[in-house]
PDB file of N, CA and C in Angstrom:
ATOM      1  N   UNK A   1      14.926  -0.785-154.841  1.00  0.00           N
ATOM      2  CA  UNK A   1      15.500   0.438-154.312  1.00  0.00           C
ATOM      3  C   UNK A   1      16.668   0.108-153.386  1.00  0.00           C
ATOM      4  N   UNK A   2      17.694   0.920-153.509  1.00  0.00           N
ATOM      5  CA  UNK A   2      18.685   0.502-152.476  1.00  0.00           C
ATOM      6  C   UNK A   2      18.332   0.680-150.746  1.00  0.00           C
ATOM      7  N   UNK A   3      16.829   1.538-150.524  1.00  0.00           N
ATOM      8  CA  UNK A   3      16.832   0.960-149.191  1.00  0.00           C
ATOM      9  C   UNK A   3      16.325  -0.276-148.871  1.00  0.00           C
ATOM     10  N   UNK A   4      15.927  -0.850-149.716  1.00  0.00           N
ATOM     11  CA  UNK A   4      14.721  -2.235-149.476  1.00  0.00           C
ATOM     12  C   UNK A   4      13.704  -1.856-149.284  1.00  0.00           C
ATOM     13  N   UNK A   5      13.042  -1.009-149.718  1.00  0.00           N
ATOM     14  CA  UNK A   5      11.926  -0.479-149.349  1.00  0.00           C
ATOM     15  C   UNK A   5      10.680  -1.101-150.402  1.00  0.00           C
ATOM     16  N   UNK A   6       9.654  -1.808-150.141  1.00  0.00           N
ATOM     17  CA  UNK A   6       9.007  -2.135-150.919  1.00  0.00           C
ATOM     18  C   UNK A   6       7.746  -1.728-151.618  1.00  0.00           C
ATOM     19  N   UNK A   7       7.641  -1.086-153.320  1.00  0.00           N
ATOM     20  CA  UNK A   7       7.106  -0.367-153.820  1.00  0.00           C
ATOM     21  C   UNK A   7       5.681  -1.207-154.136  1.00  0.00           C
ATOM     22  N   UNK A   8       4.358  -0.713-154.037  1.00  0.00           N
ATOM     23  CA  UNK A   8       3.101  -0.906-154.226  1.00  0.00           C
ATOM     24  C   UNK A   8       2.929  -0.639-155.174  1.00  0.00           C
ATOM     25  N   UNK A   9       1.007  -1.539-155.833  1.00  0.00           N
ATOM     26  CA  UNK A   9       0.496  -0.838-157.052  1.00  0.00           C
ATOM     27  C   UNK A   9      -0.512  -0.882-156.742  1.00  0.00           C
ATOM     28  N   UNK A  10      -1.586   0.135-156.766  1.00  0.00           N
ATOM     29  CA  UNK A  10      -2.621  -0.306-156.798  1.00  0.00           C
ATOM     30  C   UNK A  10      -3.716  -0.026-158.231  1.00  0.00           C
ATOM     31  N   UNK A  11      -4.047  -1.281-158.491  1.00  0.00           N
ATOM     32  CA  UNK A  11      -4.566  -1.316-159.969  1.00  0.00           C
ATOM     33  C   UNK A  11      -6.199  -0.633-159.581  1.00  0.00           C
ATOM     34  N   UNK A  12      -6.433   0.611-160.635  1.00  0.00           N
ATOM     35  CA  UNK A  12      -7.918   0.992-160.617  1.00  0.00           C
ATOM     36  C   UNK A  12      -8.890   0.095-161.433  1.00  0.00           C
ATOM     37  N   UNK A  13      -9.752  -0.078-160.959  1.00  0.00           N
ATOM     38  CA  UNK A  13     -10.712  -0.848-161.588  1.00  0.00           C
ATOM     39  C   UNK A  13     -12.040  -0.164-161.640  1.00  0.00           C
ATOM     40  N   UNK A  14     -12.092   1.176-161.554  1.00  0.00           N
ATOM     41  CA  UNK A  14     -13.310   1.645-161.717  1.00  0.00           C
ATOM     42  C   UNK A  14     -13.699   1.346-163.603  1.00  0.00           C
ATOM     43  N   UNK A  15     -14.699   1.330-164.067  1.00  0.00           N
ATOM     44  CA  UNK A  15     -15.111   1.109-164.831  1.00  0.00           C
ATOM     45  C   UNK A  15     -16.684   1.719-165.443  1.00  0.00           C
ATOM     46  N   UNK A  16     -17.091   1.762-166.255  1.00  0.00           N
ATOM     47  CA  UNK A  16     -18.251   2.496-167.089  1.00  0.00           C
ATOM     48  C   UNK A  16     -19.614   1.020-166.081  1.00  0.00           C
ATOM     49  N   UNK A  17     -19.007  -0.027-166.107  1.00  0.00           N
ATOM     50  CA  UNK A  17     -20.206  -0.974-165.909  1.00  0.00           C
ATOM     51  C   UNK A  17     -19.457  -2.244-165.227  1.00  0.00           C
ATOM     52  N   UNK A  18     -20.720  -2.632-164.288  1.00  0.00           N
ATOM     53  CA  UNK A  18     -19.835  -3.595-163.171  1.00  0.00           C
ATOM     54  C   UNK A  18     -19.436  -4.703-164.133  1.00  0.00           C
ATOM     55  N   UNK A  19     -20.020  -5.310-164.834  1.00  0.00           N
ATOM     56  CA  UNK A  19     -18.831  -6.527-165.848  1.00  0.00           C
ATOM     57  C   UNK A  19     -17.683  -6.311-165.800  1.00  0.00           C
ATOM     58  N   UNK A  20     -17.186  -4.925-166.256  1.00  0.00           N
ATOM     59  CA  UNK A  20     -16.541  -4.704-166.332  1.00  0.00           C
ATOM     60  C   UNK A  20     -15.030  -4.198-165.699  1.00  0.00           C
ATOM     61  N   UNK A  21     -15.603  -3.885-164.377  1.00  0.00           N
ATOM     62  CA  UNK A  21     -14.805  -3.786-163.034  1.00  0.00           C
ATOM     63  C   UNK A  21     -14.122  -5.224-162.889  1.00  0.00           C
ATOM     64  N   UNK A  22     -15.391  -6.015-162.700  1.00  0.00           N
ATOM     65  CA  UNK A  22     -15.079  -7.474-162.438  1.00  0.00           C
ATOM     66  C   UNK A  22     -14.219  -8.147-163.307  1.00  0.00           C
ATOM     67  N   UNK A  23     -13.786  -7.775-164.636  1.00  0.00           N
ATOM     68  CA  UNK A  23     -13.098  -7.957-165.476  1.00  0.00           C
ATOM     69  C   UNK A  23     -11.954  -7.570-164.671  1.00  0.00           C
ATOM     70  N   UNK A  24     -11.575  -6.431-165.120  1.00  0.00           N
ATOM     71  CA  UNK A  24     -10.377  -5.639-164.396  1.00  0.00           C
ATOM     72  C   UNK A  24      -9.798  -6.162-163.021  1.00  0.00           C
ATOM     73  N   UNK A  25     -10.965  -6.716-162.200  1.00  0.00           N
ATOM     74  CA  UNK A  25     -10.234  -7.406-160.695  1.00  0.00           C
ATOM     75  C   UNK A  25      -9.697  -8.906-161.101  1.00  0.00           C
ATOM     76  N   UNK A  26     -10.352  -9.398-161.727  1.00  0.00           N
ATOM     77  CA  UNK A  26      -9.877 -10.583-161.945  1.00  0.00           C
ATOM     78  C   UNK A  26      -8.285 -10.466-162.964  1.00  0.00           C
ATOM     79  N   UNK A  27      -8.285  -9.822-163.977  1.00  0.00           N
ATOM     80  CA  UNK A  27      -6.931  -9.147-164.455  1.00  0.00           C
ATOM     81  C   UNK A  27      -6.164  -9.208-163.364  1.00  0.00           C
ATOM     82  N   UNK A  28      -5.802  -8.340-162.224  1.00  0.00           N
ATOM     83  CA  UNK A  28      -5.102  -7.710-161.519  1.00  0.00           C
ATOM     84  C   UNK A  28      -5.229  -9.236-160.568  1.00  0.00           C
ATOM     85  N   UNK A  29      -5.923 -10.251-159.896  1.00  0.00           N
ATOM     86  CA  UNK A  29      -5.357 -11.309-159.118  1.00  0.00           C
ATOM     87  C   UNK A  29      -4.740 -12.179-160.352  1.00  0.00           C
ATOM     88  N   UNK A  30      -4.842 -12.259-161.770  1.00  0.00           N
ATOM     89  CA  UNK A  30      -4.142 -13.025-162.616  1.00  0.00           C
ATOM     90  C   UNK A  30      -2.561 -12.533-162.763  1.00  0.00           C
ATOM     91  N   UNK A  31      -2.579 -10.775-162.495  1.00  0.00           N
ATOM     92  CA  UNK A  31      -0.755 -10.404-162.555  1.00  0.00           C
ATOM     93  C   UNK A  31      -0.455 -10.249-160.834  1.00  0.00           C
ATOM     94  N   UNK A  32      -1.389 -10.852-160.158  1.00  0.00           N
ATOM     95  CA  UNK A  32      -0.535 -11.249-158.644  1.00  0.00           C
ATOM     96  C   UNK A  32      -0.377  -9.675-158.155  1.00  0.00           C
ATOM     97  N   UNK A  33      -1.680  -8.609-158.142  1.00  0.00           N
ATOM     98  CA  UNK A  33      -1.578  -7.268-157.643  1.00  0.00           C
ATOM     99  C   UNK A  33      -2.757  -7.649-156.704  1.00  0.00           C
ATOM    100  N   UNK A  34      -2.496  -7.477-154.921  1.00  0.00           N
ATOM    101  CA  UNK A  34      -3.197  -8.018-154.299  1.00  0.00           C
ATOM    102  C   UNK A  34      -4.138  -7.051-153.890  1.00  0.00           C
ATOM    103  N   UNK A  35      -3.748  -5.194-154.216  1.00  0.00           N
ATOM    104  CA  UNK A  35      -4.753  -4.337-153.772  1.00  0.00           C
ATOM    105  C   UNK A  35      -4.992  -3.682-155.423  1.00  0.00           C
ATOM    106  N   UNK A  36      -6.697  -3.297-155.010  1.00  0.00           N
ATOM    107  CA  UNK A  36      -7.470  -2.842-156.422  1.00  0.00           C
ATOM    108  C   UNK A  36      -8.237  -1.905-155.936  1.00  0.00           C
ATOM    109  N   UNK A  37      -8.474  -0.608-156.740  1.00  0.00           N
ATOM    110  CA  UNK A  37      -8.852   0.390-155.930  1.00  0.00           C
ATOM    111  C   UNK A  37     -10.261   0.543-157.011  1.00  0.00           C
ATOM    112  N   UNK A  38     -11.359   1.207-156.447  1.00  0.00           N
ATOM    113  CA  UNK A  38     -12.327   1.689-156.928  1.00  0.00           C
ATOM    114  C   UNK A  38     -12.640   2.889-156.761  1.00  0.00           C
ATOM    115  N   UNK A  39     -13.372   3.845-157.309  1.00  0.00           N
ATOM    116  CA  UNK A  39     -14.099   4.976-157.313  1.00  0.00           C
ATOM    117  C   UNK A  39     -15.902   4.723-156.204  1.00  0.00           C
ATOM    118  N   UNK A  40     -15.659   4.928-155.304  1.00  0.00           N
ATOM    119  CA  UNK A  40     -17.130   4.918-154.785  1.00  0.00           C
ATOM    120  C   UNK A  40     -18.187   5.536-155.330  1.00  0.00           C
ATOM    121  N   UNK A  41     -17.989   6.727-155.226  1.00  0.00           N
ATOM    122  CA  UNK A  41     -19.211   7.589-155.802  1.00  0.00           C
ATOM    123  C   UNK A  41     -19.733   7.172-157.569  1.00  0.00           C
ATOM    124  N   UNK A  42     -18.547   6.586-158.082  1.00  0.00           N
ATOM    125  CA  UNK A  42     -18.995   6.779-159.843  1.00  0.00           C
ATOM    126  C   UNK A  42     -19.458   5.574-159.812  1.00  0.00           C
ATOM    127  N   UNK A  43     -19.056   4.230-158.991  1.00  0.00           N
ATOM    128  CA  UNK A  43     -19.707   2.898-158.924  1.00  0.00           C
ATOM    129  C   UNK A  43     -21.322   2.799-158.585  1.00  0.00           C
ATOM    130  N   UNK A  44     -21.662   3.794-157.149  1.00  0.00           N
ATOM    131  CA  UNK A  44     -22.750   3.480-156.876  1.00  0.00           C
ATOM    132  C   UNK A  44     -22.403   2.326-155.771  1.00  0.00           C
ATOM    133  N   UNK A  45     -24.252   2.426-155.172  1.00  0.00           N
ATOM    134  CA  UNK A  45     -24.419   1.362-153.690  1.00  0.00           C
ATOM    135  C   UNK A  45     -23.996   0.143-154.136  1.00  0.00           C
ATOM    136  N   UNK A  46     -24.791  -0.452-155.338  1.00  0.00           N
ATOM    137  CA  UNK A  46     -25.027  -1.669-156.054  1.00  0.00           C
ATOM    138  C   UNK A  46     -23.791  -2.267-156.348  1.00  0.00           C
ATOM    139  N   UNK A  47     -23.004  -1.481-156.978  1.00  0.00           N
ATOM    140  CA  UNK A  47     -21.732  -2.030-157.682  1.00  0.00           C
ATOM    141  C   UNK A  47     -20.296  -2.044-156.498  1.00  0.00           C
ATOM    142  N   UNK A  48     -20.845  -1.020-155.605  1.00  0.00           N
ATOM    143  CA  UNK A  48     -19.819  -1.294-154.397  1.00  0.00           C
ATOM    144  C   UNK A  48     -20.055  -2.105-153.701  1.00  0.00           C
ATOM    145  N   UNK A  49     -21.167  -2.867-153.473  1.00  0.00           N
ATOM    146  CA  UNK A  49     -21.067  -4.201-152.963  1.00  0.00           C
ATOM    147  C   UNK A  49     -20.881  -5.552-153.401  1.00  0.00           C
ATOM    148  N   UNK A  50     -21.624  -5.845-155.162  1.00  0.00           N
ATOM    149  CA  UNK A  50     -20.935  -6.554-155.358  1.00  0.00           C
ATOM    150  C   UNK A  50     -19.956  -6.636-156.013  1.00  0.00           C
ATOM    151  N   UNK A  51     -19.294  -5.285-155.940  1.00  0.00           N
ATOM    152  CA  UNK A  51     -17.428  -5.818-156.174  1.00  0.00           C
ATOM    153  C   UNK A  51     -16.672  -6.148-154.661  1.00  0.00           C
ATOM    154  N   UNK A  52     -17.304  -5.681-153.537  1.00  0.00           N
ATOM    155  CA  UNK A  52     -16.384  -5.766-152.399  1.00  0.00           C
ATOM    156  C   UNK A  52     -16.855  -7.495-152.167  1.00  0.00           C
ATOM    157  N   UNK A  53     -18.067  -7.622-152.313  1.00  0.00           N
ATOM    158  CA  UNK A  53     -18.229  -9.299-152.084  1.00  0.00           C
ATOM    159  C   UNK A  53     -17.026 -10.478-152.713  1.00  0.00           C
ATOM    160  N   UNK A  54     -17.463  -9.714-154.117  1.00  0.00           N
ATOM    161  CA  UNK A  54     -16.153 -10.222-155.058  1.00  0.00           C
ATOM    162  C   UNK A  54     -15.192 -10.255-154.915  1.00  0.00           C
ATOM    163  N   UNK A  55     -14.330  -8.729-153.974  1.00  0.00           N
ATOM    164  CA  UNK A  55     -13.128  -8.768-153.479  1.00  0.00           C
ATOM    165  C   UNK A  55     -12.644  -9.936-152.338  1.00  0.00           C
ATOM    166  N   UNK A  56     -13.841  -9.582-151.847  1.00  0.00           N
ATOM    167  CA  UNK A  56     -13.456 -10.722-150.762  1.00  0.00           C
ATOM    168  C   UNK A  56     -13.700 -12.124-150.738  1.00  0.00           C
ATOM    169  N   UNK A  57     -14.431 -12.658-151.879  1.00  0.00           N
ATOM    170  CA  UNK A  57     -14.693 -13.899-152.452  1.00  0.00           C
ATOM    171  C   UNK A  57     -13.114 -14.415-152.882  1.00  0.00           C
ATOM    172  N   UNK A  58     -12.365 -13.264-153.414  1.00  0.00           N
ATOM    173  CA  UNK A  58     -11.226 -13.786-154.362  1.00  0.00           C
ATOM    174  C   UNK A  58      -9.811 -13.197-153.549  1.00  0.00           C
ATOM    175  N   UNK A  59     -10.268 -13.070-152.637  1.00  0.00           N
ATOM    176  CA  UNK A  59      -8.585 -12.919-151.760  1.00  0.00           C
ATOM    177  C   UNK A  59      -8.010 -11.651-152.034  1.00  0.00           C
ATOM    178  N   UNK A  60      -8.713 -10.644-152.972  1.00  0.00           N
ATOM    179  CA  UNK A  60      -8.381  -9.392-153.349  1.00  0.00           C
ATOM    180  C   UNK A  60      -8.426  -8.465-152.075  1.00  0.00           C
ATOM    181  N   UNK A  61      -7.986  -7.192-151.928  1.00  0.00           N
ATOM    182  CA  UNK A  61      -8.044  -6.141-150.977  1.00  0.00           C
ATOM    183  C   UNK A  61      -8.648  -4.676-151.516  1.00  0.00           C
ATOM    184  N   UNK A  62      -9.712  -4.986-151.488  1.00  0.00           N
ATOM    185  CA  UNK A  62      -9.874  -3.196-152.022  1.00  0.00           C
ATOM    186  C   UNK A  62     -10.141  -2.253-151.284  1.00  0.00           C
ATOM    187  N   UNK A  63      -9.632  -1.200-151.904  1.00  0.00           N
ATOM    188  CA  UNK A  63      -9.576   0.236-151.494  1.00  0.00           C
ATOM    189  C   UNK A  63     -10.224   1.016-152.751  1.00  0.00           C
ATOM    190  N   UNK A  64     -11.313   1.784-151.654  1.00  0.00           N
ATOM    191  CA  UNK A  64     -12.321   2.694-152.252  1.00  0.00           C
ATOM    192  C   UNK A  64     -11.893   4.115-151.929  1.00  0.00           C
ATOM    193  N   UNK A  65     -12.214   4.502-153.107  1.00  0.00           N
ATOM    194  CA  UNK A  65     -11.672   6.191-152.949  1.00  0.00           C
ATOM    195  C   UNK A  65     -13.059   7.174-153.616  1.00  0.00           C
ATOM    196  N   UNK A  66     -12.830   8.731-153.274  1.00  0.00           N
ATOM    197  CA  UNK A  66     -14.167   9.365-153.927  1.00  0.00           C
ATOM    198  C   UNK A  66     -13.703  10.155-154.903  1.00  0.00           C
ATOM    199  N   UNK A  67     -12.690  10.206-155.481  1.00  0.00           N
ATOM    200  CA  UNK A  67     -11.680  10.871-156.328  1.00  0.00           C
ATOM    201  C   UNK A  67     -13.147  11.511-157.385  1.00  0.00           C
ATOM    202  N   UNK A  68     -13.825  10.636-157.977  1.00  0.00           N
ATOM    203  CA  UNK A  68     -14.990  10.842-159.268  1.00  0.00           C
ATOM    204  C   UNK A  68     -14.165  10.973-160.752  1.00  0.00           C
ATOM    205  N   UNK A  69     -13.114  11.287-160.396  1.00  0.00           N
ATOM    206  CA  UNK A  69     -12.399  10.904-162.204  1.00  0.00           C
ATOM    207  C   UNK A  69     -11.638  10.293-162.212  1.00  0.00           C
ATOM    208  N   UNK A  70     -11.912   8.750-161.618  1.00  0.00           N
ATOM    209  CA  UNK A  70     -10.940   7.657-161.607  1.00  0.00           C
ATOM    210  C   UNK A  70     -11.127   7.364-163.284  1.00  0.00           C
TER     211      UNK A  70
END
């Protein structure tokens, strides 16, 4: 942009099943996207922790949202 302003992405990784999240996060630190967002409510207790463990195992940053039609 001509102000220098620097544009974000944040890759969703909600998913039908945690494999599959975990798929998707690992995707997103392989194209060098350092924030990954999830759906709280559609993940559940279980899967929001161990993806945030995961996040933070792998240098990732996530951001949880309650959107429900991620």
């Amino acid at each position: 942009a001509e102000t220098g302003e620097i544009k974000g992405h944040y890759l969703n990784a909600t998913a039908g099943t945690a494999e599959e999240m975990l798929k998707r996060a690992q995707c997103a630190k392989e194209l060098c996207v350092p924030i990954i967002m999830h759906d709280y409510l559609t993940g559940g207790f279980t899967v929001n922790t161990t993806f945030a463990n995961y996040c933070r195992d792998h240098g990732l940053l996530l951001h949880i949202h309650r959107a429900m039609h991620a």
